[in-house]
Protein backbone atom coordinates (compact mmCIF):
# COMPACT_ATOMS: atom_id res chain seq x y z
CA UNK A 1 0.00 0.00 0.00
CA UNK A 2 1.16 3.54 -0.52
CA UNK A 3 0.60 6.51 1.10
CA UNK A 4 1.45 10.22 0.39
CA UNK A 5 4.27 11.84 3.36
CA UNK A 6 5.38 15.33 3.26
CA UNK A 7 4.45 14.89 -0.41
CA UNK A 8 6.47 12.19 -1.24
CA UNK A 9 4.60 8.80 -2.40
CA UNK A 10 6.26 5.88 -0.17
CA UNK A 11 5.15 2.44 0.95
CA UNK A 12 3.84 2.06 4.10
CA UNK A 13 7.20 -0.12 4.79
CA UNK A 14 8.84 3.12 3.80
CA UNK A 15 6.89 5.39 5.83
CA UNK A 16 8.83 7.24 8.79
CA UNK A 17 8.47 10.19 11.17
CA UNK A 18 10.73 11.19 13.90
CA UNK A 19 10.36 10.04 17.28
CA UNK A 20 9.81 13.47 18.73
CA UNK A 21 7.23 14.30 16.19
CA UNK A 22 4.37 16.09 18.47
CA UNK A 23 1.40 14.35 17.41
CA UNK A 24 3.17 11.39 18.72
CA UNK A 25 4.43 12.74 21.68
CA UNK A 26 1.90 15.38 22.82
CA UNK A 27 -1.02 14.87 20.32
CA UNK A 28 -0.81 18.00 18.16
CA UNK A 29 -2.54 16.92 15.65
CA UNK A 30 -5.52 16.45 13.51
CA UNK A 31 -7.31 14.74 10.67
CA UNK A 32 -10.03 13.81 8.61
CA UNK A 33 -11.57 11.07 6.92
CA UNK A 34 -13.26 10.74 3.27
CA UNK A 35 -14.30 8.68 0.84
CA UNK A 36 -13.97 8.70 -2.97
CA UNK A 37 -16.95 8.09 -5.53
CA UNK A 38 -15.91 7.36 -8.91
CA UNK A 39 -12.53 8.55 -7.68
CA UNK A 40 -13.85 11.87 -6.35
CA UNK A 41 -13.29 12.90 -2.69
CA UNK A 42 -16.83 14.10 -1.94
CA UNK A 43 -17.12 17.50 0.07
CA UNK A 44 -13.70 17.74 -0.23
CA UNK A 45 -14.26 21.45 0.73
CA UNK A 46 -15.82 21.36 3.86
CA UNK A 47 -13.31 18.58 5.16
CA UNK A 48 -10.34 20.86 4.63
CA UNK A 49 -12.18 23.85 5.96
CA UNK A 50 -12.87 22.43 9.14
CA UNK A 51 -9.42 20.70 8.94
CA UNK A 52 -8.01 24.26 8.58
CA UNK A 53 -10.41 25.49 11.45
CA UNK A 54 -8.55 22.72 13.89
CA UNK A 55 -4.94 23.83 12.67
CA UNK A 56 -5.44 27.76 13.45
CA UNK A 57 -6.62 25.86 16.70
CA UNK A 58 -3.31 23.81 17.17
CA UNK A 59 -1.60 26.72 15.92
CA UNK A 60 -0.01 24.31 13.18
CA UNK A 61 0.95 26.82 9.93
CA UNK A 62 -0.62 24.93 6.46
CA UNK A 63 -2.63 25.93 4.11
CA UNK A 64 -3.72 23.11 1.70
CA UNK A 65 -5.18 23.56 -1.41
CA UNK A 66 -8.47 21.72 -2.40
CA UNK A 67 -6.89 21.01 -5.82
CA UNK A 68 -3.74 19.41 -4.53
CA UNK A 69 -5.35 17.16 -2.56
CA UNK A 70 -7.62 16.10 -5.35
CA UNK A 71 -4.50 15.34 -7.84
CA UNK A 72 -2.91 13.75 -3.98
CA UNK A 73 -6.00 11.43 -3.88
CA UNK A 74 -6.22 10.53 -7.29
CA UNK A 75 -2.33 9.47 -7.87
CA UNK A 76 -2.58 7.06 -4.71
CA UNK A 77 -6.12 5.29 -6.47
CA UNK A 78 -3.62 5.04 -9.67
CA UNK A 79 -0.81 3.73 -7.24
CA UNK A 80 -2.51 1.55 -5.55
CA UNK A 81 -5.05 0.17 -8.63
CA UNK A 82 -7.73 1.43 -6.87
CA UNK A 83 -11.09 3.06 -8.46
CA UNK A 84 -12.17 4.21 -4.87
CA UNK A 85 -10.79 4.06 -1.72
CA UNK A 86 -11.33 5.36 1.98
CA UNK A 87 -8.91 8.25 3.25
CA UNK A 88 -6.99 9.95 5.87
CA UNK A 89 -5.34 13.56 6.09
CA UNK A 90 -3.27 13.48 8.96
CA UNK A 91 -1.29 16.85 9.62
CA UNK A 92 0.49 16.92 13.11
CA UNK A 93 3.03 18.88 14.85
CA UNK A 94 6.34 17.91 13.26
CA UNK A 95 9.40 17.26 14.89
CA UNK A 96 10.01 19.57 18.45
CA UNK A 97 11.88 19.12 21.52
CA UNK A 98 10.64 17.80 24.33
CA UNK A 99 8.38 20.10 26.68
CA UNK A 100 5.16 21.62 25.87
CA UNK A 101 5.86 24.03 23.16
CA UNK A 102 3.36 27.66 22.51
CA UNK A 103 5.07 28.55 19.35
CA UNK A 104 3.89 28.28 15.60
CA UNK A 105 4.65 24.67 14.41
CA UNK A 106 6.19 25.61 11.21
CA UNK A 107 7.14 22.15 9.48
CA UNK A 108 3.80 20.05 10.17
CA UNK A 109 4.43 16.60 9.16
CA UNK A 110 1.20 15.91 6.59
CA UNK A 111 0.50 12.43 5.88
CA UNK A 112 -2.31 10.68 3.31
CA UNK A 113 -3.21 7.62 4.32
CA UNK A 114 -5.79 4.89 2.16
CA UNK A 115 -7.48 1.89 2.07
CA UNK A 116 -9.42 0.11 0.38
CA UNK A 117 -13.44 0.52 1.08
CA UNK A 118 -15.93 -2.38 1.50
CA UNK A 119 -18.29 -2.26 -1.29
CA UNK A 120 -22.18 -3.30 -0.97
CA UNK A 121 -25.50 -2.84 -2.74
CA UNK A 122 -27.25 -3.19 0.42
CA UNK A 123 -27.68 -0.77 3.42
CA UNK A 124 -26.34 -2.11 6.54
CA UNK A 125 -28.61 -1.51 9.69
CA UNK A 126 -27.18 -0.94 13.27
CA UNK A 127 -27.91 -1.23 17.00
CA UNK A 128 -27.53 1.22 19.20
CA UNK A 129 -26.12 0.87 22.55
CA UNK A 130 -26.50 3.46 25.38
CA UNK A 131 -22.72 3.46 26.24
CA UNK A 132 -21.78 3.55 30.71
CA UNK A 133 -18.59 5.61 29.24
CA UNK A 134 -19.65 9.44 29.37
CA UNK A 135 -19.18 11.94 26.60
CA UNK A 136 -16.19 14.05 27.66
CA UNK A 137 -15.94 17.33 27.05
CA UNK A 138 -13.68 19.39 24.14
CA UNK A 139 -10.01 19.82 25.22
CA UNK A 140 -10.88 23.55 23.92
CA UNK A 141 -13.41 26.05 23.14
CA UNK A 142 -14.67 22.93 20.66
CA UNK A 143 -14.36 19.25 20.05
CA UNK A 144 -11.97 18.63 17.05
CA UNK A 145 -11.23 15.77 15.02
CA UNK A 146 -7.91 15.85 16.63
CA UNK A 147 -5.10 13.15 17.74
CA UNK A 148 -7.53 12.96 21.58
CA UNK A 149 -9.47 9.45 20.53
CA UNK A 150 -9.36 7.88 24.17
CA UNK A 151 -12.58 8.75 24.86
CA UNK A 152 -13.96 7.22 21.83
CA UNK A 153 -12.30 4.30 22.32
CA UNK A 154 -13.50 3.52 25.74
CA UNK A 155 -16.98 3.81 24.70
CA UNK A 156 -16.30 1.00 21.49
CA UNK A 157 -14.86 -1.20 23.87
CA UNK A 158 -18.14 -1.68 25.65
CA UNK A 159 -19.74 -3.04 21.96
CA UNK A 160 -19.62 -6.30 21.55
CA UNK A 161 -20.40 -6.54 17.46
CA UNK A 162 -19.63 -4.75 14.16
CA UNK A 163 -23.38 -4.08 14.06
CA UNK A 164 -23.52 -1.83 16.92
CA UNK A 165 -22.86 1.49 17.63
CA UNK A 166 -22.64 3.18 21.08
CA UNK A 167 -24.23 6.20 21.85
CA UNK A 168 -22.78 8.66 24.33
CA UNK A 169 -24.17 10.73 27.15
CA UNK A 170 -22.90 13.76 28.37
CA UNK A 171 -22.26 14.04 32.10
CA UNK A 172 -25.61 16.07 32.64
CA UNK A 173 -27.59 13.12 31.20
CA UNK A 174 -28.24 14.88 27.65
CA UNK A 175 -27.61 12.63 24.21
CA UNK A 176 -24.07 13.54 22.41
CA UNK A 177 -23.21 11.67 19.50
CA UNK A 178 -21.62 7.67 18.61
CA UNK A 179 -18.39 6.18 19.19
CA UNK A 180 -17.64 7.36 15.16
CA UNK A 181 -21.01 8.93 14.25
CA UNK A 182 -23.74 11.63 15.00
CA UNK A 183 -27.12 10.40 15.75
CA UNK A 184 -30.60 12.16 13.91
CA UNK A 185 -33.98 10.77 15.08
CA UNK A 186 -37.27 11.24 13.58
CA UNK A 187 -40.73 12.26 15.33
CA UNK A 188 -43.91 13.46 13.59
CA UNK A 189 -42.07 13.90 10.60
CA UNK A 190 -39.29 16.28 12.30
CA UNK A 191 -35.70 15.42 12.53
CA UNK A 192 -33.82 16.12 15.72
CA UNK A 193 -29.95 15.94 16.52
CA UNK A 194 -28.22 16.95 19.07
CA UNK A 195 -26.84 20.75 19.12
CA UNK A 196 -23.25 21.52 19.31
CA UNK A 197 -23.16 22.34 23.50
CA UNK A 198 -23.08 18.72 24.05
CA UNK A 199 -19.54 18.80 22.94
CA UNK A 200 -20.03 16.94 19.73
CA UNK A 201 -17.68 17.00 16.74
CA UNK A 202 -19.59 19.05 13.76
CA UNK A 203 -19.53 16.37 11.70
CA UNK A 204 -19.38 16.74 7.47
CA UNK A 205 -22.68 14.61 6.78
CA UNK A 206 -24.42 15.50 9.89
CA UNK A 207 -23.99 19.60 8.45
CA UNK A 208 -24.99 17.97 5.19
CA UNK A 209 -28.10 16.17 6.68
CA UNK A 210 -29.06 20.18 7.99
CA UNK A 211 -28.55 21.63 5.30
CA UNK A 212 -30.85 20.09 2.99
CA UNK A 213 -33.02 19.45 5.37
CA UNK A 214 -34.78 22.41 3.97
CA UNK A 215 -34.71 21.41 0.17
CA UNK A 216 -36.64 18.44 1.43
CA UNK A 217 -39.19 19.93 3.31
CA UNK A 218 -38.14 18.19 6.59
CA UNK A 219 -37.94 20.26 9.58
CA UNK A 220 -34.53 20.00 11.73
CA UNK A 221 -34.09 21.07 15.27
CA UNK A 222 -31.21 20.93 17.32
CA UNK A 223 -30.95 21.19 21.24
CA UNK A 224 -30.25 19.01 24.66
CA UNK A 225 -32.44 15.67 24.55
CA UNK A 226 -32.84 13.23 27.34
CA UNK A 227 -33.08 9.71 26.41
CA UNK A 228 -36.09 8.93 26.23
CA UNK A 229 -36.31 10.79 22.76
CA UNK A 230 -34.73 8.12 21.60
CA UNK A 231 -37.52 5.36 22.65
CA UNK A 232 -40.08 7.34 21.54
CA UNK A 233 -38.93 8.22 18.28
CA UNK A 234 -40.18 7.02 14.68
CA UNK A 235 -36.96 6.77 13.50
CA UNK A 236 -33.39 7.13 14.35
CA UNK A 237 -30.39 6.77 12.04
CA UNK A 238 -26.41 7.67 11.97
CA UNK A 239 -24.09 9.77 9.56
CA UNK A 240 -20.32 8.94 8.96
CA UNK A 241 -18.22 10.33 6.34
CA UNK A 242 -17.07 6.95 5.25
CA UNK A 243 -20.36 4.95 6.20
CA UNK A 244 -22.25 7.62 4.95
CA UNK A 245 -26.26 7.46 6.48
CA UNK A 246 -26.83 4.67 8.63
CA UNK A 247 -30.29 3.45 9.49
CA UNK A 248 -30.93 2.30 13.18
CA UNK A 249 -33.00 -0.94 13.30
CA UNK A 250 -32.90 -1.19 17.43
CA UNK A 251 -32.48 0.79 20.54
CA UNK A 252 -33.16 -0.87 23.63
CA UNK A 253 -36.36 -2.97 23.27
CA UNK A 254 -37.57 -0.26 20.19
CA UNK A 255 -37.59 -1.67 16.88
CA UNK A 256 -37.33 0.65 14.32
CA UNK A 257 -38.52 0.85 10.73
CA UNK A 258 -34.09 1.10 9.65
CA UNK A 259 -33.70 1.39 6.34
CA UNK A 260 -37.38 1.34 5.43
CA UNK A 261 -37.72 4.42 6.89
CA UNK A 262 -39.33 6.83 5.21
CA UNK A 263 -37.23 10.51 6.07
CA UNK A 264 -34.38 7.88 6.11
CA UNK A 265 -34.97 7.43 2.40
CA UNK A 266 -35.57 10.39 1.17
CA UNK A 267 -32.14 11.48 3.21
CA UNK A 268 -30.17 8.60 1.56
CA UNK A 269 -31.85 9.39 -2.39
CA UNK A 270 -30.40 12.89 -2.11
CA UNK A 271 -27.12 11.83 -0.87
CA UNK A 272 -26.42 9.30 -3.81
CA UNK A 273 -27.57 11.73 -6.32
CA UNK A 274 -24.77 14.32 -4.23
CA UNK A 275 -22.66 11.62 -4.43
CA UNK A 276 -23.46 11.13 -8.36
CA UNK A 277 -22.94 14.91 -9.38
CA UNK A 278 -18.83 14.74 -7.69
CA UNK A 279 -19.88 17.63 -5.71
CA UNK A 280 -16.46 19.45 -3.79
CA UNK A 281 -19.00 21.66 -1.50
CA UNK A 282 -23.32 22.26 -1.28
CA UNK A 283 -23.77 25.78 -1.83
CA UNK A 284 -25.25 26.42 1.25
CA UNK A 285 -22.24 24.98 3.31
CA UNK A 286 -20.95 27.64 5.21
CA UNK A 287 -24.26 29.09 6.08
CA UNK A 288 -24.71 27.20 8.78
């Protein structure tokens, strides 16, 4: 497999960074995740905004152009005789001394990582868990997709198959997000999701799910929920850059319509046909 380092394509064999690089040592550092359709990073855009948003953050100097990355993308599907493929922009740090450091990290170390996606026809259905592990709250002034996955990964370890997904609490008993996804439920035809003070990360297809929410007629709300929302909704269902919009078929002893559902469907029509056009942003984007 290769990957793209400091812009040099190298095998993963290949692939070094020094020891006191800190995103290893201190966990300056932060990514995101895409997929390709027809060899297209979709929303490419909004992923590098927010990836830009989290390096002012870090105060990590880069500026990387939407373009690049493209051409960066595409020459690891031709390396790797791939037509599609799942992604990872990694930029940390770079190399420092040891100790805390408050300047500018000037030489970031950027890495591209890929593999390869697990195609289906079929949309796969999940569980969902109410996780014991408690949401914590952003290192900051707000949760980024950043190097900090601990939390995360204490709440997978409670699932106990691929088909579920954990949903998190935050310590004052209002619903958060999933171990890897943000949740959307469905009651009397409105869609709910939980707003940003919950500490969630802004994810790219849950701002997608709000902002055609209006296209489609479908009124969104965000806001604290309990819950018991959950139980008594019509339908729930999950967004993930890579695993795109996943139906819910169960929550505690609620079974759920999954991927029959109805606002499910029309959700998941639009996003194919998104998905169709190779779309690098939705006008209405930054609006929100």
């Amino acid at each position: 497999m290769y990957i793209y380092l400091n812009g040099k394509v190298v095998s993963k064999e290949e692939a070094v960074i020094s020891p006191y690089d800190h995103g290893f040592m201190y966990g300056v550092g932060a990514f995101e995740t895409f997929r390709t359709y027809d060899g297209f990073p979709f929303l490419i855009d909004e992923h590098l905004y927010r990836l830009h948003e989290a390096l002012h953050e870090l105060n990590i100097r880069l500026e990387l152009d939407s373009d690049k990355v493209i051409k960066m993308v595409q020459t690891l599907l031709s390396r790797n005789e791939m037509s599609d493929a799942y992604f990872r922009l990694n930029v940390s740090g770079g190399a420092g001394d040891i100790g805390l450091q408050t300047e500018t990290y000037e030489e970031p170390t950027v890495i591209l990582y890929t593999k390869p996606l697990v195609q289906t026809d079929t949309v796969s259905e999940k569980e969902l868990i109410l996780l014991k592990t408690v949401r914590n709250t952003p290192e900051g002034e707000k949760r980024l997709k950043s190097h900090h996955y601990l939390n995360s990964i204490l709440g997978k370890r409670e699932l106990s198959d691929v088909n579920q997904e954990g949903v998190f609490l935050t310590k004052e008993g209002y619903i958060s997000e999933g171990t890897v996804s943000n949740l959307f439920w469905v009651k009397q035809n409105q869609v709910f999701t939980p707003g940003t003070s919950t500490g969630i990360l802004e994810g790219i297809t849950r701002k997608w799910v709000m902002n055609v929410s209006e296209s489609l007629n479908i009124p969104l709300k965000t806001g604290n929920y309990k819950i018991e929302e959950l139980v008594q909704a019509d339908e729930v269902f999950l967004t993930n850059s890579i695993q795109e919009l996943v139906p819910v078929k169960r929550f505690e002893h609620k079974v759920f319509p999954g991927a029959e559902g109805e606002v499910f469907q029309s959700y998941l029509s639009l996003y194919k046909a998104h998905t169709k056009e190779k779309r690098r942003t939705i006008d209405v984007f930054l609006k929100g």
